[in-house]
N, C-alpha and C. Protein backbone atom coordinates (compact mmCIF):
# COMPACT_ATOMS: atom_id res chain seq x y z
N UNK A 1 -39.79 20.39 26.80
CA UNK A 1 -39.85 18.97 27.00
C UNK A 1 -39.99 18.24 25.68
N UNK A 2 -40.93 18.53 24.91
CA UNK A 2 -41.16 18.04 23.69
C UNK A 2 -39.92 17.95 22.57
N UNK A 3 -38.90 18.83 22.34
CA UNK A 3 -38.09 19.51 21.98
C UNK A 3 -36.71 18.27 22.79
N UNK A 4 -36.56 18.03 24.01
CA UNK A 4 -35.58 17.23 24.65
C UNK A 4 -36.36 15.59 24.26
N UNK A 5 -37.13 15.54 24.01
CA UNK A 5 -37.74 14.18 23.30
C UNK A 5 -37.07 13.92 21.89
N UNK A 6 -37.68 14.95 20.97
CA UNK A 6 -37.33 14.97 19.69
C UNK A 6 -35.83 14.49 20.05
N UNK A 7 -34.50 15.10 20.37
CA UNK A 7 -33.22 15.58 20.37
C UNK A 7 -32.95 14.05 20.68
N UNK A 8 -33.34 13.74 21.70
CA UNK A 8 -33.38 11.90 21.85
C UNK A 8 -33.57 11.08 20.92
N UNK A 9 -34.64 11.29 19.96
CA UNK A 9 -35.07 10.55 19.24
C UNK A 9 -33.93 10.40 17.84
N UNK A 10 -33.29 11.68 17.48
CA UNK A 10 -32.53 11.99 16.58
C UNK A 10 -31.22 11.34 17.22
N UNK A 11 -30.95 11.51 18.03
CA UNK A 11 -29.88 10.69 19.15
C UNK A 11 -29.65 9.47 18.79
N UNK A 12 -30.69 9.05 18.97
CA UNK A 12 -30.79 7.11 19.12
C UNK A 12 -31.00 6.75 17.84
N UNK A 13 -31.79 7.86 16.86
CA UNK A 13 -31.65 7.38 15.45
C UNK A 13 -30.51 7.38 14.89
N UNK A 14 -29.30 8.33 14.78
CA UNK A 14 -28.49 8.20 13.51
C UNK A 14 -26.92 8.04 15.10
N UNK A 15 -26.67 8.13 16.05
CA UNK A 15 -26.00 7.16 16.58
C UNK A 15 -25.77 6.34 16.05
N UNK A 16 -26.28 4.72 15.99
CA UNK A 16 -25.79 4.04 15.33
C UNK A 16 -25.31 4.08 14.18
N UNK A 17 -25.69 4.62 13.65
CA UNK A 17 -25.25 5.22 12.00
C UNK A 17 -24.23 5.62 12.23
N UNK A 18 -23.79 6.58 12.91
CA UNK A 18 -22.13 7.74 13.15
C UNK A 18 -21.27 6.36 14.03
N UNK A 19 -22.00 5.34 14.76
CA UNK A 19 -20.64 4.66 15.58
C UNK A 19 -20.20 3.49 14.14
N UNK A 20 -21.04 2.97 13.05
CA UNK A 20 -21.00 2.41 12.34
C UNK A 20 -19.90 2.68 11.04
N UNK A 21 -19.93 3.92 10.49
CA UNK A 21 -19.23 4.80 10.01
C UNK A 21 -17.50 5.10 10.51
N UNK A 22 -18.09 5.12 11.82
CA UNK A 22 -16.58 5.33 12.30
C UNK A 22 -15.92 3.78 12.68
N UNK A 23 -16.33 3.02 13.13
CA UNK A 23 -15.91 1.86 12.65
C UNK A 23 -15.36 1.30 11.76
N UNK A 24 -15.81 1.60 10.31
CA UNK A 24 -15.72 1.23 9.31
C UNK A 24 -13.86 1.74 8.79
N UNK A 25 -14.21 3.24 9.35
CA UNK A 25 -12.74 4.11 9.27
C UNK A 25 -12.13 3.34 9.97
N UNK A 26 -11.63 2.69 11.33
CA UNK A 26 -11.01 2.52 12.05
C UNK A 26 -10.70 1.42 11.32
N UNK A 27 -11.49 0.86 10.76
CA UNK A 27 -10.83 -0.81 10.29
C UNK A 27 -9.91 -0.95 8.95
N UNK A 28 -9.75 0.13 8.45
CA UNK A 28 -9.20 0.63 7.35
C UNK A 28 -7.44 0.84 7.54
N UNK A 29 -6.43 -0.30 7.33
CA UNK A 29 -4.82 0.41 7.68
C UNK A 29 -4.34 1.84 7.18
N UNK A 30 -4.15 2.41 8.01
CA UNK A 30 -3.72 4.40 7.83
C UNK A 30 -2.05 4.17 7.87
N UNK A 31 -1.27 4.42 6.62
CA UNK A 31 -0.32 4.84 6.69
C UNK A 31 0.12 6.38 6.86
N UNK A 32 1.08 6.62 7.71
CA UNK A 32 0.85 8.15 7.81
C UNK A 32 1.59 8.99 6.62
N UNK A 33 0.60 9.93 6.68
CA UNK A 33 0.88 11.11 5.34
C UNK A 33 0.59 10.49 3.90
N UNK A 34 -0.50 9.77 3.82
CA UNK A 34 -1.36 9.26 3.03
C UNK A 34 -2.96 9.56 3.13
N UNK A 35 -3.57 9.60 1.86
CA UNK A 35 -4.90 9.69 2.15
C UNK A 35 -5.25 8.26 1.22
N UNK A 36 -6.07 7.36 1.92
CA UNK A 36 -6.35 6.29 1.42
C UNK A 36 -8.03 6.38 0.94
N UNK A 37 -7.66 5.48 -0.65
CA UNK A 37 -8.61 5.38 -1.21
C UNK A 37 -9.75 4.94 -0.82
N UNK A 38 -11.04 5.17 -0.73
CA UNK A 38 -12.18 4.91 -0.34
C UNK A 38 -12.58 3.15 -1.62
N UNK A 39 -12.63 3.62 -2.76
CA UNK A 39 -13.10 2.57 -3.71
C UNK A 39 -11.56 2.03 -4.31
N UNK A 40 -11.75 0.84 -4.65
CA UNK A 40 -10.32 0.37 -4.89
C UNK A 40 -10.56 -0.60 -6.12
N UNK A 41 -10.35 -0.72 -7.16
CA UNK A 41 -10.43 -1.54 -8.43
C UNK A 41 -9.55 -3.12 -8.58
N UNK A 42 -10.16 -4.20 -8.53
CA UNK A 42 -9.57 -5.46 -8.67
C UNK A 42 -8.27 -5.16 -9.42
N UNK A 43 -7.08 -5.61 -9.84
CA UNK A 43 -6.61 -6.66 -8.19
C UNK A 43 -6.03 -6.57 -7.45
N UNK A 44 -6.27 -4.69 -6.96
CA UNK A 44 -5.87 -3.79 -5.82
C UNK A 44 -6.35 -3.98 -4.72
N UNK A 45 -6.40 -4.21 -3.34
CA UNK A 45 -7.10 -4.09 -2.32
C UNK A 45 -6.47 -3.24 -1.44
N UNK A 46 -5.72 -2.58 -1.47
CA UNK A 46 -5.46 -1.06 -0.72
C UNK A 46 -4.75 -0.11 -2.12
N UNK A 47 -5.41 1.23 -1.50
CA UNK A 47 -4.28 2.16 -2.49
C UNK A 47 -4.44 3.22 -1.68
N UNK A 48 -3.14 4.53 -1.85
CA UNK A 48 -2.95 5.38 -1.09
C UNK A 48 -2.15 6.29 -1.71
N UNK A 49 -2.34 7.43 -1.77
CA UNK A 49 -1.50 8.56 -2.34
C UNK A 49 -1.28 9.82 -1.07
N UNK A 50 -0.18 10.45 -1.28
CA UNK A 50 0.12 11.56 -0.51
C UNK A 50 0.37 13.17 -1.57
N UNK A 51 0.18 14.48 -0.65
CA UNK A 51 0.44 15.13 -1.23
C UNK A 51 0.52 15.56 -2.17
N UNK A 52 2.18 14.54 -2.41
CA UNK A 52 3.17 14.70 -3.65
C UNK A 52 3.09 13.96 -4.85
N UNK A 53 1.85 13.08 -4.40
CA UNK A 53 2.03 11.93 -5.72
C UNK A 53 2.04 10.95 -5.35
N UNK A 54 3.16 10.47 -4.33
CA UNK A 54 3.71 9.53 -3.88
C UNK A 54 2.10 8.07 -3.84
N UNK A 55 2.09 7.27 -4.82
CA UNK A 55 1.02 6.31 -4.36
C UNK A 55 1.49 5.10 -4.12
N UNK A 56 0.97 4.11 -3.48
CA UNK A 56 0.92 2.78 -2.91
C UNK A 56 -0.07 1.98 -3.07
N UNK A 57 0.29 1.34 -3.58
CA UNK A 57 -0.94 -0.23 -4.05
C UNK A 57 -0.31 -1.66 -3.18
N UNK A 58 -1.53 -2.25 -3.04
CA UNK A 58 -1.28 -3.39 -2.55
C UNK A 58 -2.23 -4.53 -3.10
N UNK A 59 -1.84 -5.80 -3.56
CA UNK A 59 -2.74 -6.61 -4.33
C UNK A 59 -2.46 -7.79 -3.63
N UNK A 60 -3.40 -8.99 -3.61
CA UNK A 60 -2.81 -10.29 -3.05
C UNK A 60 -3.43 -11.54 -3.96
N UNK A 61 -2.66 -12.01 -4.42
CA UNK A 61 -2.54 -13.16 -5.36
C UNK A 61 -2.18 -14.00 -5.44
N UNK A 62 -2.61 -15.23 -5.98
CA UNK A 62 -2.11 -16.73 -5.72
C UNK A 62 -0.94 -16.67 -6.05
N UNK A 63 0.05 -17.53 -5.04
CA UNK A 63 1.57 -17.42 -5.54
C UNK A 63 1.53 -18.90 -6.23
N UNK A 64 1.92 -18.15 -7.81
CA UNK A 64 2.14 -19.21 -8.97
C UNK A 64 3.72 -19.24 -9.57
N UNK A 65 4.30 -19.65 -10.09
CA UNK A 65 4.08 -21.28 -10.04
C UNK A 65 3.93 -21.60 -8.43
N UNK A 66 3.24 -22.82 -8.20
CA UNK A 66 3.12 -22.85 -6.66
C UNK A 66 4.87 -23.57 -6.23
N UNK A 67 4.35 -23.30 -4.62
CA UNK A 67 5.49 -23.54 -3.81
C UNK A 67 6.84 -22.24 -4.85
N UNK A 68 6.22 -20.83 -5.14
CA UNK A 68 7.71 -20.25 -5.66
C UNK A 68 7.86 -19.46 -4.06
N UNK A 69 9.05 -19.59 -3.72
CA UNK A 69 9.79 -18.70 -2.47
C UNK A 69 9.92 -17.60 -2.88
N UNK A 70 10.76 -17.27 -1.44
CA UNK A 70 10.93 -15.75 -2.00
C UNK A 70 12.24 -15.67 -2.72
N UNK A 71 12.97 -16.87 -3.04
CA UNK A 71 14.28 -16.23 -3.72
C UNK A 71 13.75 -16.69 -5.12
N UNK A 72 12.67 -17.08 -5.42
CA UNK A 72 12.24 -17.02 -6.87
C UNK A 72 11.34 -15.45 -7.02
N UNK A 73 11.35 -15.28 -6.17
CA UNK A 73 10.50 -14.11 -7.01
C UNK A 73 11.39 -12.39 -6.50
N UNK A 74 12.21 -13.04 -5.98
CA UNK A 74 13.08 -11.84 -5.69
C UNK A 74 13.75 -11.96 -7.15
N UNK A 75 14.53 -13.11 -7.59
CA UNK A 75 15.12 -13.27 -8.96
C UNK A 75 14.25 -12.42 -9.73
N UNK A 76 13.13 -13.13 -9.99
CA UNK A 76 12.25 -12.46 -10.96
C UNK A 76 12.23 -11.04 -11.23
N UNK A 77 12.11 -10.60 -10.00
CA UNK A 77 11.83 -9.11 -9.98
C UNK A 77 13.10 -8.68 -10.71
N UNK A 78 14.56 -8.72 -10.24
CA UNK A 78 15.65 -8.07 -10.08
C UNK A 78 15.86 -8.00 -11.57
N UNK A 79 15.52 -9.58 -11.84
CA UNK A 79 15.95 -9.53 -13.56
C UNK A 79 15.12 -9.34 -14.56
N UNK A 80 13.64 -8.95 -14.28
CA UNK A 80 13.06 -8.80 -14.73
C UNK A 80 12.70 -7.16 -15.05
N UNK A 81 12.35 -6.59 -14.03
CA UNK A 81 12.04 -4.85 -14.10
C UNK A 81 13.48 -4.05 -14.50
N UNK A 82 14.77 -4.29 -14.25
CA UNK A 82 16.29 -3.63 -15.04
C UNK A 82 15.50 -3.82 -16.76
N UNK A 83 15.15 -4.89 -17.04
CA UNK A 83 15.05 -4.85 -18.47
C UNK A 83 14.27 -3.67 -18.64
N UNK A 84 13.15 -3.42 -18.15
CA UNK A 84 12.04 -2.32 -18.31
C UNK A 84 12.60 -0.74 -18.48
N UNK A 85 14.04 -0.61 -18.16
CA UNK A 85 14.96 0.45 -18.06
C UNK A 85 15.46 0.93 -16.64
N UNK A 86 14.09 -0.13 -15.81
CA UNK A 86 14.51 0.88 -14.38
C UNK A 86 16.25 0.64 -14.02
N UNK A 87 16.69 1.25 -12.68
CA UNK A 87 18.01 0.75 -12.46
C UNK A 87 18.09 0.35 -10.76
N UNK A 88 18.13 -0.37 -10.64
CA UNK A 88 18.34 -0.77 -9.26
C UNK A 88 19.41 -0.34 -8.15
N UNK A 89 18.58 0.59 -7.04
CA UNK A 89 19.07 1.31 -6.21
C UNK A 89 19.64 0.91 -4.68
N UNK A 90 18.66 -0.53 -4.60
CA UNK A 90 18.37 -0.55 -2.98
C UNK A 90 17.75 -1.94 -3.07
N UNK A 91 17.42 -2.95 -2.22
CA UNK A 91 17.53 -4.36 -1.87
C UNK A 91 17.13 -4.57 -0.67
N UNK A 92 16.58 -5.42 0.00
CA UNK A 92 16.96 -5.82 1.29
C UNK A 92 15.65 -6.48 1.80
N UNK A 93 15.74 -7.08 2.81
CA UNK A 93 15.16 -7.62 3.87
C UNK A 93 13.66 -7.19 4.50
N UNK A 94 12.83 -7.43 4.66
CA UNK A 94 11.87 -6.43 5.88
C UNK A 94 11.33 -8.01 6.96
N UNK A 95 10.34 -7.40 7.78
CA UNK A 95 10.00 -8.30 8.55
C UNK A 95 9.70 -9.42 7.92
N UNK A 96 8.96 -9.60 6.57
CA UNK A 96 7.90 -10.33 6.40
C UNK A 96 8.91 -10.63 4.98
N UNK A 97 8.99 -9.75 4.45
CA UNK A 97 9.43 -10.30 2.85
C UNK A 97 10.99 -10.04 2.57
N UNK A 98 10.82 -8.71 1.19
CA UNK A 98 11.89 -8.46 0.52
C UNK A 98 11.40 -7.36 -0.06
N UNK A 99 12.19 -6.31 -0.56
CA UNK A 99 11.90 -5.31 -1.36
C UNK A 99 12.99 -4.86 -1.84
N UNK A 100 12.49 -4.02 -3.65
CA UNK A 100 13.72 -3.87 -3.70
C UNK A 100 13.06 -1.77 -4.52
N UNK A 101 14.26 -0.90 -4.62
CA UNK A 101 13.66 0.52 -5.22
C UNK A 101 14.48 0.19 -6.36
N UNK A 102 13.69 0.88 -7.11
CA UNK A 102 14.31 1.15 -9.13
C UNK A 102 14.10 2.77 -9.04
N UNK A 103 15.27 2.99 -9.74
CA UNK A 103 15.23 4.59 -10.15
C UNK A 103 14.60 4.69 -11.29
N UNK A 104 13.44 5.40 -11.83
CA UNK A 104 13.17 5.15 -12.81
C UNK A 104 12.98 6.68 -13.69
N UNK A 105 14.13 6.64 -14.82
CA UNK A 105 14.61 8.06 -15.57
C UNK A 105 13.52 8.47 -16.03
N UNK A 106 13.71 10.33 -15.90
CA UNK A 106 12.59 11.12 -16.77
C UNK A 106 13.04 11.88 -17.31
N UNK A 107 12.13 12.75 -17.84
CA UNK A 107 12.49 13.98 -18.87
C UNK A 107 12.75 15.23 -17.82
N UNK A 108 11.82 15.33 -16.80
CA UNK A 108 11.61 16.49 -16.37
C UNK A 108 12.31 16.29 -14.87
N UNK A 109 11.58 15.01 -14.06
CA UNK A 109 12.30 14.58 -13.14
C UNK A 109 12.21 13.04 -12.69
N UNK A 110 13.22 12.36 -12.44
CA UNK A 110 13.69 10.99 -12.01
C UNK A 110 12.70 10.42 -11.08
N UNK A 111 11.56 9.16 -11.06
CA UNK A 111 10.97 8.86 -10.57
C UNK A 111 11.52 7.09 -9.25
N UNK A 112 10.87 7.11 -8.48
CA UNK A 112 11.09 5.45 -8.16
C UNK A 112 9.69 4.84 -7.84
N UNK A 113 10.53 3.74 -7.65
CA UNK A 113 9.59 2.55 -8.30
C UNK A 113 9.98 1.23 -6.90
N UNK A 114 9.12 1.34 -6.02
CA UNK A 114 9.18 0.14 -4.80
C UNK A 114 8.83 -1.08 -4.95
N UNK A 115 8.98 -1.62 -5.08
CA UNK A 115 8.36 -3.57 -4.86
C UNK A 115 8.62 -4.47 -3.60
N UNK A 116 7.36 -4.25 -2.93
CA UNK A 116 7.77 -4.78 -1.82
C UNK A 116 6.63 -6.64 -1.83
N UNK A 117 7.35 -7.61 -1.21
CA UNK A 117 6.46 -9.37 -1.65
C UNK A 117 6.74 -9.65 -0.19
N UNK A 118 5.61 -10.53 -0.22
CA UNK A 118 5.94 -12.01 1.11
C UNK A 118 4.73 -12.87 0.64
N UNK A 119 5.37 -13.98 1.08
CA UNK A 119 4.17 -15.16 0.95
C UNK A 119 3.92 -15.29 1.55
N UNK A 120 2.60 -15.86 1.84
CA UNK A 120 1.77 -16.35 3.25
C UNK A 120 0.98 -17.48 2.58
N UNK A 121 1.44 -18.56 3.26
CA UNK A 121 0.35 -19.84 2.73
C UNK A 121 0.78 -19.70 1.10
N UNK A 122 -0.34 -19.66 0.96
CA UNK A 122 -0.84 -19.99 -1.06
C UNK A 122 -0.73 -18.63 -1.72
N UNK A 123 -0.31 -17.60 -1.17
CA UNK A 123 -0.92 -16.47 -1.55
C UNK A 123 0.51 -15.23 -1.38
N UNK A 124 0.41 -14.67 -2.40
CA UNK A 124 1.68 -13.18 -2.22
C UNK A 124 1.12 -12.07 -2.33
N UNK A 125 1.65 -11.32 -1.59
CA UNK A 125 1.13 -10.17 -1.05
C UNK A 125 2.08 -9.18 -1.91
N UNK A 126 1.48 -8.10 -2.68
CA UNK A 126 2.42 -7.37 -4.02
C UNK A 126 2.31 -5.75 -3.28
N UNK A 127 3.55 -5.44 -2.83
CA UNK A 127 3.44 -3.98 -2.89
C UNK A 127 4.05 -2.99 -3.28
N UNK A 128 3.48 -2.12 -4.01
CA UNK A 128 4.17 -1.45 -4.87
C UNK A 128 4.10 0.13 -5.03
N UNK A 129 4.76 0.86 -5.12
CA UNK A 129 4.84 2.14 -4.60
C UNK A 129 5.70 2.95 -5.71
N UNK A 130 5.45 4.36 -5.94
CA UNK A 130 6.18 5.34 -6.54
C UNK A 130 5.72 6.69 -6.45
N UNK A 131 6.79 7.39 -7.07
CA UNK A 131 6.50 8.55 -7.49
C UNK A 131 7.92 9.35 -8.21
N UNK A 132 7.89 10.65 -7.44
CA UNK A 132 9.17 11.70 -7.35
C UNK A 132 10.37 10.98 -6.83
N UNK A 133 11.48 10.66 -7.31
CA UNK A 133 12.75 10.12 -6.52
C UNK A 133 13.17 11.16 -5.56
N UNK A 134 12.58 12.36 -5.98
CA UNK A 134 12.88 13.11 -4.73
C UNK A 134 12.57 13.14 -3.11
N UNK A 135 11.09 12.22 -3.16
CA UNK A 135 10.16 12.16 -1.96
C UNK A 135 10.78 10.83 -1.25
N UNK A 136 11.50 9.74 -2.24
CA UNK A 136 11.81 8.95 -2.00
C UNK A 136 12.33 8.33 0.10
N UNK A 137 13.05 9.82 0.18
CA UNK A 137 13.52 9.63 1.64
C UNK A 137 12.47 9.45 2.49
N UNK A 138 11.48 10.54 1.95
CA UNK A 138 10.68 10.98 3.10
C UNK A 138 9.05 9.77 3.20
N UNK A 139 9.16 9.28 2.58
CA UNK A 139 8.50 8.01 2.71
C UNK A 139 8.72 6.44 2.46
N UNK A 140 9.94 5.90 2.19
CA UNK A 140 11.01 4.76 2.34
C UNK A 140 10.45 4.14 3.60
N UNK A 141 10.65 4.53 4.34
CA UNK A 141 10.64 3.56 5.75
C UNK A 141 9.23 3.39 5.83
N UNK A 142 8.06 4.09 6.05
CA UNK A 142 6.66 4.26 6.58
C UNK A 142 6.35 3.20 5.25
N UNK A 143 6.88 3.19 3.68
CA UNK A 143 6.14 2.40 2.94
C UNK A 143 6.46 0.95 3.30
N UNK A 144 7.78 0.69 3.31
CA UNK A 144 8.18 -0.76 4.14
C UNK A 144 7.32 -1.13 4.93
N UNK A 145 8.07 -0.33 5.63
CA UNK A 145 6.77 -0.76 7.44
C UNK A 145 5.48 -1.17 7.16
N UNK A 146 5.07 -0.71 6.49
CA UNK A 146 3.11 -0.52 6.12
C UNK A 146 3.44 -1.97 5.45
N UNK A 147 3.99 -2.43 4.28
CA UNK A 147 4.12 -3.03 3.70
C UNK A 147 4.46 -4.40 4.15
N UNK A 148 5.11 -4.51 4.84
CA UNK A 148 5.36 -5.56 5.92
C UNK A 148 3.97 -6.21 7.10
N UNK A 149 3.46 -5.16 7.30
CA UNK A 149 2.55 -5.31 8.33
C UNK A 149 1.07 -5.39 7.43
N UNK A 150 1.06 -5.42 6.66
CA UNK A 150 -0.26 -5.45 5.61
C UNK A 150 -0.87 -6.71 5.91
């Protein structure tokens, strides 16, 4: 009896603690075949790596100059990151924004480079993704998607 007391007591103590915890997980966006970062460094507010390398950042920032759309900062991007060496692979549309992939050359092996934007209100939402151009297939769509729905 004493023993089914205790077991209660430990029960009702750290319960809340374990439903609190798991909460905390649940409120956290899970892209799949990612393990997402626990601590995240300004002016990141999600990051996520898989496996292979493959990581994903997401930052949200005042969209300056104000009132810029998205065909100003699609410009930006397009003509801006080719200078950097990357080469532009891919373009297009998603729910929310625009994104575009850069191949970006190596020594050993060919990397890419995602940029995915949307504005909301006052504010742009930056997401950005790379690794292996090889993995490229196998996580393309799930980074969009995620990226869109952020």
């Amino acid at each position: 009896m004493n023993l089914k007391k205790i077991s209660m007591g430990i029960l009702v103590l750290f319960l809340p603690l374990f439903l609190v915890s798991c909460a905390e997980e649940l409120a956290k966006p899970r892209i799949e075949g990612f393990a997402v970062y626990e601590k995240v460094d300004p002016p990141y507010v999600y990051k996520a790596i898989t496996p292979e390398g493959v990581i994903i950042q997401i930052s949200i920032k005042a969209n300056y100059p104000l009132n810029a759309d998205n065909e100003f900062w699609a410009n930006a991007i397009e003509n801006y990151v080719p200078q950097k060496g990357y080469k532009l692979v891919k373009k297009g549309d998603s729910q929310k924004g625009k994104y575009f992939i850069f191949l970006v050359p190596g020594v050993k092996y060919d990397y890419f480079y995602l940029v995915h934007f949307y504005i909301q209100e006052n504010k742009i939402t930056l997401t950005e993704a790379g690794g292996q151009y090889a993995f490229l297939k196998d996580y393309e769509t799930r980074i969009i998607q995620f990226a869109s729905n952020y």
